[in-house]
Protein backbone atom coordinates (compact mmCIF):
# COMPACT_ATOMS: atom_id res chain seq x y z
CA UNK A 1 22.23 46.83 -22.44
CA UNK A 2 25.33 44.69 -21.36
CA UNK A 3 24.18 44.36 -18.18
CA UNK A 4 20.75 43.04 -19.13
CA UNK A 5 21.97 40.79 -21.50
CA UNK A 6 24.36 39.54 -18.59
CA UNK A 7 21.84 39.19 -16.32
CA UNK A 8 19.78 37.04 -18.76
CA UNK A 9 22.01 35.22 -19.46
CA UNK A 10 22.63 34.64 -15.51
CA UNK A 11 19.51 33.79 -15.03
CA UNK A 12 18.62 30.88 -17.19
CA UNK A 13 21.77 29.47 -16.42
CA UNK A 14 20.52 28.91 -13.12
CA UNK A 15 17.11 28.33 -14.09
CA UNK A 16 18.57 25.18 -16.03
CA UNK A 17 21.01 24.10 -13.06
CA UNK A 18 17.40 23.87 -10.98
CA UNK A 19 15.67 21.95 -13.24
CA UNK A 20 18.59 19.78 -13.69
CA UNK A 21 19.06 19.01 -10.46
CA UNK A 22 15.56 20.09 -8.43
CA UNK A 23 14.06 16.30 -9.68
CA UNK A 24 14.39 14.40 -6.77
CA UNK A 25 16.58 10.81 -6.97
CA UNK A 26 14.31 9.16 -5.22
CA UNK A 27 10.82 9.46 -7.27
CA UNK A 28 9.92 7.78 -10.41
CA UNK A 29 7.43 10.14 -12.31
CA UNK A 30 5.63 9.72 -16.11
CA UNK A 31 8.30 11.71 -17.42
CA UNK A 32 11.12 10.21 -15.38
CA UNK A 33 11.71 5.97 -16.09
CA UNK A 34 14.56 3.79 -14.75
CA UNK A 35 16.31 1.96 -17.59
CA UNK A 36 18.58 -0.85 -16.85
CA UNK A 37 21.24 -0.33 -15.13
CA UNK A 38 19.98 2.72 -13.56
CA UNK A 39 18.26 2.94 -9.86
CA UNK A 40 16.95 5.49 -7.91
CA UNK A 41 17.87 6.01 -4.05
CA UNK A 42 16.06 6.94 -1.17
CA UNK A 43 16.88 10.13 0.24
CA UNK A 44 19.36 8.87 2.74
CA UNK A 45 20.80 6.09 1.06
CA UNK A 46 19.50 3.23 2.90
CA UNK A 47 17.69 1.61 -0.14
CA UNK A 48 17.87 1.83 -3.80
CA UNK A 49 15.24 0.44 -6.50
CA UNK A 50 16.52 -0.47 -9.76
CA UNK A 51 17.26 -3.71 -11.81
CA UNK A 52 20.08 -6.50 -10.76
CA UNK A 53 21.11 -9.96 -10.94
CA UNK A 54 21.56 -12.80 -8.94
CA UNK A 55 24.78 -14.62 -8.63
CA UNK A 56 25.30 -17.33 -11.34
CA UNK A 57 21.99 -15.92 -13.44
CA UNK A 58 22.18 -13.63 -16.35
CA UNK A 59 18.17 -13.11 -15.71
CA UNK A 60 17.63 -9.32 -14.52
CA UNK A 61 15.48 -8.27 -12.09
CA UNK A 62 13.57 -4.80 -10.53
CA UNK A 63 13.99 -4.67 -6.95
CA UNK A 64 14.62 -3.07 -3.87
CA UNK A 65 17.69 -3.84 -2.10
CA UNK A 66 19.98 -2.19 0.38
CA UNK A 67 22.00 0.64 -0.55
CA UNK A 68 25.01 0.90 1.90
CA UNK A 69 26.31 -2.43 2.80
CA UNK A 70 28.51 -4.42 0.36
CA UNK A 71 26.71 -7.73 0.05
CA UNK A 72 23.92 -7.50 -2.58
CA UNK A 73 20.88 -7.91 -0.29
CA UNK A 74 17.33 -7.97 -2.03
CA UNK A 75 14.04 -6.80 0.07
CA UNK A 76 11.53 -7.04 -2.43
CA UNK A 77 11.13 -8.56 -6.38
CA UNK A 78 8.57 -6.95 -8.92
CA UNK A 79 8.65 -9.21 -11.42
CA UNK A 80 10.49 -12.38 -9.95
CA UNK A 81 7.89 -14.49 -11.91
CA UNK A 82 8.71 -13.36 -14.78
CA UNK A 83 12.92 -12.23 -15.08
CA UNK A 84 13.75 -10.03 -17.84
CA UNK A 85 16.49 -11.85 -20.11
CA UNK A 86 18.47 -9.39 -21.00
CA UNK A 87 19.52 -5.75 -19.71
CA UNK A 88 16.76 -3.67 -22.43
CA UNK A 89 14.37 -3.54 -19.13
CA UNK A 90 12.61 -0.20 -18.18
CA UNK A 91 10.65 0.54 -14.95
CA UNK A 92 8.08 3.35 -15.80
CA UNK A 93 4.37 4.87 -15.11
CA UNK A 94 2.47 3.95 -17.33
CA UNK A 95 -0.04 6.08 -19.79
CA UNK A 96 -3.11 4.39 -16.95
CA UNK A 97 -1.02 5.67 -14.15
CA UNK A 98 0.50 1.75 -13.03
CA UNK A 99 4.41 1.19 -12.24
CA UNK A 100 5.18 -1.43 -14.58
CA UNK A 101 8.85 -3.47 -15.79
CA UNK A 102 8.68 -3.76 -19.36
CA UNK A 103 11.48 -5.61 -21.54
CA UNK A 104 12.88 -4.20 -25.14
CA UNK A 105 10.16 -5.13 -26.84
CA UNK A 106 7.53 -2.88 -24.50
CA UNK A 107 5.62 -6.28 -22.88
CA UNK A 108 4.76 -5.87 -19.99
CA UNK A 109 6.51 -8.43 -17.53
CA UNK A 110 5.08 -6.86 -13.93
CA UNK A 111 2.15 -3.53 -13.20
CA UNK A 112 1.02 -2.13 -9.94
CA UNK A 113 -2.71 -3.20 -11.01
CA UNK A 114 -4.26 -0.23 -9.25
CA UNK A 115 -6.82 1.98 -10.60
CA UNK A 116 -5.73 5.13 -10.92
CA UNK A 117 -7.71 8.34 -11.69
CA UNK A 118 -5.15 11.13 -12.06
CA UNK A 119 -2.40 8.77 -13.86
CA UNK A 120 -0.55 12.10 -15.44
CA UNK A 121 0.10 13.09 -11.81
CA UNK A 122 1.35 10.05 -10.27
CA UNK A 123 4.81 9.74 -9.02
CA UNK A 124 6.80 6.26 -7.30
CA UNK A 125 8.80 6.89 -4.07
CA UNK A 126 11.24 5.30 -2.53
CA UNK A 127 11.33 5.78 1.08
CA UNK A 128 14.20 5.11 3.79
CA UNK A 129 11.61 2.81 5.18
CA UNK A 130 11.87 0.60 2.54
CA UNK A 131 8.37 0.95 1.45
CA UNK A 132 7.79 1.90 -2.44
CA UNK A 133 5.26 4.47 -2.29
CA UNK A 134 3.24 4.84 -5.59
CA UNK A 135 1.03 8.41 -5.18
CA UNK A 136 -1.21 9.94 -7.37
CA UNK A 137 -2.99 13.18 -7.36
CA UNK A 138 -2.85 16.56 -8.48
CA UNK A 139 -1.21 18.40 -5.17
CA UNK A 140 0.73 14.46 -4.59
CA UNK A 141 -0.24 15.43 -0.79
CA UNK A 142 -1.23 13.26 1.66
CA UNK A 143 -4.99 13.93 0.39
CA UNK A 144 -4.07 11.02 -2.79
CA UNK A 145 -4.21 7.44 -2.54
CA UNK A 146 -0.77 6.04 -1.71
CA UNK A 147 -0.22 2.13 -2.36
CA UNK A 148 2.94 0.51 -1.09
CA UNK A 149 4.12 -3.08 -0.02
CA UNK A 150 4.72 -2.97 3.74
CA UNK A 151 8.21 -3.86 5.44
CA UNK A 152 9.03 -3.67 9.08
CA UNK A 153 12.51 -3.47 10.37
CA UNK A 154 13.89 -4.63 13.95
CA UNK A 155 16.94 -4.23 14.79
CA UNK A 156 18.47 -4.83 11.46
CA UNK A 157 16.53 -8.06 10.89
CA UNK A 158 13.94 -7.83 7.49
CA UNK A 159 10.37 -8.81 9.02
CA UNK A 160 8.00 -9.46 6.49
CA UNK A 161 5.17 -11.93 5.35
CA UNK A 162 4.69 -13.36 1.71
CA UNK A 163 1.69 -11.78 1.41
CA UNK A 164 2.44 -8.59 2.73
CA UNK A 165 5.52 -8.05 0.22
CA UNK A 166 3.54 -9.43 -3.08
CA UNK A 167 0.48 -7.26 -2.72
CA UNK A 168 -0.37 -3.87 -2.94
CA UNK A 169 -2.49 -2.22 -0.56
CA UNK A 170 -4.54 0.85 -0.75
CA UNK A 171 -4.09 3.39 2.69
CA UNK A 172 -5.48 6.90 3.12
């Protein structure tokens, strides 16, 4: 009986260790936000996503910026129209399935604007690309609609157009 109950015991211990750490750091889900001043990381490092602050400003913003190099360096602003004033800020999904920055008082400061028909099953990704991948569909394969801003790298440099970093676009 010992050995059962050790075994058990064993068991959910690592059961909770996986679930603890299985989530991956790089995904936003419905049950997994980003509250200021957390981020979230792509899977090498390169960027991160999360909320910051320019020099001189006590405004906060959600961005992506670069993870490994000591000057703050900013690829992409959700809601630079409309800064957060203070740190209560939250990047979730939504209950309709949309990314969206809200402030302490739950408005609604930047969304995704997609329509979304699985929005208990969609997840936000950041890639080592740069992009921000927003997925949604049961199996999250390939198979579901992915939207993401698009950002091309050369040597180093950030190539991008307005238009290609403020709207979302829908690729299957």
């Amino acid at each position: 009986m010992g050995k059962t109950i050790s075994c058990s015991v064993l068991l959910a211990l690592i059961s909770c260790f996986y679930l603890l750490f299985a989530t991956a750091l790089d995904t936003i889900t419905p049950s997994k936000s980003i509250k200021d001043p957390d981020v979230i990381i792509s899977q090498n490092g390169v960027f991160r996503l999360g909320f910051f602050s320019l020099a001189n400003s006590s405004n906060r913003y959600v961005g992506i910026l670069y993870n490994q190099i000591p000057v703050q360096t900013v690829v992409w602003v959700a809601n630079r129209n409309r800064p957060l004033k203070d740190s209560s800020g939250i990047l979730n999904i939504s209950d309709d399935g949309n990314l969206v920055v809200s402030n302490g008082k739950a408005e609604v400061l930047w969304s995704s604007h997609v329509n979304n028909t699985a929005p208990n099953a969609t997840t936000a990704q950041l890639l080592d690309s740069g992009n921000l991948v927003l997925s949604y569909g049961e199996d999250g394969a390939a198979s579901s609609a992915r939207l993401s801003y698009r950002l091309r790298l050369c040597n180093g440099i950030i190539i991008c157009y307005k238009e290609l970093v403020l709207f979302w676009k829908v690729i299957f």
